[in-house]
N, C-alpha and C. Protein backbone atom coordinates (compact mmCIF):
# COMPACT_ATOMS: atom_id res chain seq x y z
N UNK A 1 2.78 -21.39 -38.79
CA UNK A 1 2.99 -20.83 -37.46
C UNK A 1 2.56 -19.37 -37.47
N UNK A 2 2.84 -18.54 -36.05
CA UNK A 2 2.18 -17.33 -36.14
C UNK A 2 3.66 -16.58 -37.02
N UNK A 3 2.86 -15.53 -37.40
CA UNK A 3 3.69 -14.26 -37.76
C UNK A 3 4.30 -13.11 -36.47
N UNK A 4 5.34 -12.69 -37.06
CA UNK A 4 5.54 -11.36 -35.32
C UNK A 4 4.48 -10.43 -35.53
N UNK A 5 4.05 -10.33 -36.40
CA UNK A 5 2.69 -9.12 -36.42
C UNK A 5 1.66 -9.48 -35.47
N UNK A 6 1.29 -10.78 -35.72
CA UNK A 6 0.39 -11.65 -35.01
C UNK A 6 0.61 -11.53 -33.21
N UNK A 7 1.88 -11.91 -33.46
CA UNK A 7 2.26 -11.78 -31.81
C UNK A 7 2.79 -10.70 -30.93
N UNK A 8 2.69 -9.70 -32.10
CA UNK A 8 3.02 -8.43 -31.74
C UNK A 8 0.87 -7.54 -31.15
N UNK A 9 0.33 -8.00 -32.09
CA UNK A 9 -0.96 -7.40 -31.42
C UNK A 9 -1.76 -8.38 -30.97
N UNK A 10 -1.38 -9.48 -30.22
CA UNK A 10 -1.48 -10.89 -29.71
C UNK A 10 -1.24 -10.04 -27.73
N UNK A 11 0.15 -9.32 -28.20
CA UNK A 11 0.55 -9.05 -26.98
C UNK A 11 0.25 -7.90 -26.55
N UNK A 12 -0.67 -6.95 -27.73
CA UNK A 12 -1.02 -5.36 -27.74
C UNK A 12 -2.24 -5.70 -26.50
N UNK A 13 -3.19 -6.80 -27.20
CA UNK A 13 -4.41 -6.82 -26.72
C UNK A 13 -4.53 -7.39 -25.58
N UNK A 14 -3.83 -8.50 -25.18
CA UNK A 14 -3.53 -8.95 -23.57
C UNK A 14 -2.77 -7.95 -22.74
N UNK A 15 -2.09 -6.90 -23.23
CA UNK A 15 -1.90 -5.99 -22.15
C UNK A 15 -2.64 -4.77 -22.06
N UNK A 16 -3.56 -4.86 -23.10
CA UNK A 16 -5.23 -3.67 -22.78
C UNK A 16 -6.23 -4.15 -21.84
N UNK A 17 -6.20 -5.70 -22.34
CA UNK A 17 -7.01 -6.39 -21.40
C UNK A 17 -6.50 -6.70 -19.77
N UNK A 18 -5.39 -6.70 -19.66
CA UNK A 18 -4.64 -6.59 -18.21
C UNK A 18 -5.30 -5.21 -17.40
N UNK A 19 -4.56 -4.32 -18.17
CA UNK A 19 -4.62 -2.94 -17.57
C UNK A 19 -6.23 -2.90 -17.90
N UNK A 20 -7.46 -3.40 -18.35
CA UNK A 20 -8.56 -3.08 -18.36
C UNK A 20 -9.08 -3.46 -16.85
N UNK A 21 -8.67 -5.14 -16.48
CA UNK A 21 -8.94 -5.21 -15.84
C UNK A 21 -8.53 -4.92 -14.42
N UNK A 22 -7.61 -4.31 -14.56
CA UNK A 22 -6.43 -3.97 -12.85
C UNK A 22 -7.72 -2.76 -12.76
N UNK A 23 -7.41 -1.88 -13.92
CA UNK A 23 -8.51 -0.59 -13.50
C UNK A 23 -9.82 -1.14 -13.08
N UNK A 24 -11.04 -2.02 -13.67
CA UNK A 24 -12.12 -2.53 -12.92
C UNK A 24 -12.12 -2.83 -11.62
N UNK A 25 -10.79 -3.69 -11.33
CA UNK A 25 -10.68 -3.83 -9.80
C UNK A 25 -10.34 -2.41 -9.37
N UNK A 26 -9.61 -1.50 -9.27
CA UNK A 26 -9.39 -0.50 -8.77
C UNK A 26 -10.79 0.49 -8.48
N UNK A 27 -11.61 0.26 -9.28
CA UNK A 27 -12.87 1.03 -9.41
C UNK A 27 -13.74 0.47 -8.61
N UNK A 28 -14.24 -1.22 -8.82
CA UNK A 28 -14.56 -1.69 -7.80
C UNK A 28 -14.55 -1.91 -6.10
N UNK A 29 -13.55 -1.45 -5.98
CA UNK A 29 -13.15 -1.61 -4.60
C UNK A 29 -12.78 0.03 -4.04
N UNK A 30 -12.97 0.68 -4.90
CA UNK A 30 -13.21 2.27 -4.51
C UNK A 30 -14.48 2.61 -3.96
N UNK A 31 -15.49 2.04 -5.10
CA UNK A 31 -16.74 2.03 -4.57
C UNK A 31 -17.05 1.06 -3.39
N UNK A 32 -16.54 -0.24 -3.09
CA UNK A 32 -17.14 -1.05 -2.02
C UNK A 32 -16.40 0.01 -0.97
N UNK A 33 -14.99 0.63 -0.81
CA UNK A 33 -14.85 1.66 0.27
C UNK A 33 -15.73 2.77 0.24
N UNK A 34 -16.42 3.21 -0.10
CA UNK A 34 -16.71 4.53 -0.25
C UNK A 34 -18.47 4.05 0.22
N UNK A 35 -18.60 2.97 -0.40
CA UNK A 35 -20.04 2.50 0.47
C UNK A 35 -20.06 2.25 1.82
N UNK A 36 -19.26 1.18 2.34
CA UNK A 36 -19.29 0.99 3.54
C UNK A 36 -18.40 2.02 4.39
N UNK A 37 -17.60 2.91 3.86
CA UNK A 37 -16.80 3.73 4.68
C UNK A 37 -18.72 4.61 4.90
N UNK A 38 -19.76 5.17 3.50
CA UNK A 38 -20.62 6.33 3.89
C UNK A 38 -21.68 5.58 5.10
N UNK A 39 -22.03 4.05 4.84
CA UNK A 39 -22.29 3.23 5.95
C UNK A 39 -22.48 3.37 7.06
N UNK A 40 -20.81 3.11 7.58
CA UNK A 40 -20.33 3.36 8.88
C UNK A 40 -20.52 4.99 9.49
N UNK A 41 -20.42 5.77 8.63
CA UNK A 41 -20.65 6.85 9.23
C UNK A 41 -22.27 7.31 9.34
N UNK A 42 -22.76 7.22 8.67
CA UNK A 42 -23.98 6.92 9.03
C UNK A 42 -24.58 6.21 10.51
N UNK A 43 -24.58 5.60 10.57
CA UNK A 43 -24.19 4.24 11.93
C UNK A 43 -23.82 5.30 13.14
N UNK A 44 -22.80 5.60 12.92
CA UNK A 44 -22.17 6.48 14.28
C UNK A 44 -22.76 7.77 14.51
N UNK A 45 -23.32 8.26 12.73
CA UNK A 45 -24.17 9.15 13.60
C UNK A 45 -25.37 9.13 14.18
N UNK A 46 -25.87 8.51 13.65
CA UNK A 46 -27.71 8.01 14.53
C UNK A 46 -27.34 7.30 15.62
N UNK A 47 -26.34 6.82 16.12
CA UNK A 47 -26.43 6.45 17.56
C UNK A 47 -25.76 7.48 18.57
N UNK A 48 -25.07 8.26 17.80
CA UNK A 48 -24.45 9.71 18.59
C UNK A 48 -25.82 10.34 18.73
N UNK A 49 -26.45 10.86 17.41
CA UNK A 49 -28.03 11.39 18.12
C UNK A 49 -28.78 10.74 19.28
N UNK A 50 -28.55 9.23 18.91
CA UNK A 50 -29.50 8.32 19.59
C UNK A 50 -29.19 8.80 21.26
N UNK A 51 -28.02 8.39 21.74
CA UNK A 51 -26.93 9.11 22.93
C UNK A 51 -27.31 10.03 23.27
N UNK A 52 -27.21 11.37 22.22
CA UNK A 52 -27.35 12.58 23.45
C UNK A 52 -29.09 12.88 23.23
């Protein structure tokens, strides 16, 4: 069977890999805001020029 050592860095590495991936999503979806938020503003301003 396993050893507690085993399941001690069994459980080190699934919670690096957790928190690796919460941060990827967090990063990911910073950038999809930050694209479509620079997007949209973009957008509103060439049709505000477009307007006046």
């Amino acid at each position: 069977m396993f050893e507690f050592q085993q399941f001690i860095a069994f459980l080190i590495g699934l919670t690096i890999l957790t928190m690796g991936f919460w941060l990827m999503f967090f990063l990911v979806s910073f950038v999809f805001y930050w694209a479509f938020g620079g997007a949209a503003d973009l957008i509103k301003e060439k049709k505000a020029k477009r307007d006046a």
